[in-house]
Protein backbone atom coordinates (compact mmCIF):
# COMPACT_ATOMS: atom_id res chain seq x y z
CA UNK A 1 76.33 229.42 -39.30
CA UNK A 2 76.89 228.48 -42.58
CA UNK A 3 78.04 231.07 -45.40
CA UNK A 4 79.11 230.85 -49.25
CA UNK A 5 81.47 233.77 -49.10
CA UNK A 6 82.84 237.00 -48.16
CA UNK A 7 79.43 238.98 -49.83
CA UNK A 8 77.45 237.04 -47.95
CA UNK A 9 79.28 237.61 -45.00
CA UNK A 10 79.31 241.56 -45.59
CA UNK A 11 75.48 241.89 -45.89
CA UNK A 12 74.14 239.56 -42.62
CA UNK A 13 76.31 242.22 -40.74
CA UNK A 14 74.63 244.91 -42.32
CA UNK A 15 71.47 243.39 -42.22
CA UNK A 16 71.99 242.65 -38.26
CA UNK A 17 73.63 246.26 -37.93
CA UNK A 18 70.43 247.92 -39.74
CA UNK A 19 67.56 246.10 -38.37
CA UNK A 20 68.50 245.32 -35.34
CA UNK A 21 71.01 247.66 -34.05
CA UNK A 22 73.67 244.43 -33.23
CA UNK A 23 77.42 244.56 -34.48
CA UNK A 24 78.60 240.99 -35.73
CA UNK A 25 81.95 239.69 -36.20
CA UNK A 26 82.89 236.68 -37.88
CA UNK A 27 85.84 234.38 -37.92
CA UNK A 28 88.11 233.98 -40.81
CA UNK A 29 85.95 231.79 -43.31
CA UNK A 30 86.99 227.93 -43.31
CA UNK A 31 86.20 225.47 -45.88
CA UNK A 32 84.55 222.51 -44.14
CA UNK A 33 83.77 219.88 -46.89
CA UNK A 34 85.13 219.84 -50.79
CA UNK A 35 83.42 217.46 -52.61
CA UNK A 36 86.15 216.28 -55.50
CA UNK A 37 85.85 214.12 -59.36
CA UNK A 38 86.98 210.70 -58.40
CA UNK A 39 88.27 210.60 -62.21
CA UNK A 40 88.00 212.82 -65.19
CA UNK A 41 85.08 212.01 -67.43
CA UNK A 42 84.44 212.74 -71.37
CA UNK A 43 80.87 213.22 -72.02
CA UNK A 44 79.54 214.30 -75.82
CA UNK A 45 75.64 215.85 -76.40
CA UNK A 46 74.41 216.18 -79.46
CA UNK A 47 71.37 218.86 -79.65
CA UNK A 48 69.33 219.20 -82.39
């Protein structure tokens, strides 16, 4: 399953808790893929 943080982590257990009367548990949260700048960039917008 994939998550985006601790929050999100906090209400599927309620959610699962609430509705359907399960208890989850997850595993510490582990970063799977960082996507990284290859080089910094400069970038100027003009808006009128």
């Amino acid at each position: 399953m994939s998550l985006y943080g601790l929050t999100q982590k906090e209400i599927i257990q309620t959610l699962l808790e609430e509705r359907f009367s399960v208890k989850a548990h997850f595993d510490e949260i582990k970063t799977i893929y960082k996507e990284r700048p290859k080089k910094k960039v400069n970038k100027i917008i003009h808006i009128e």
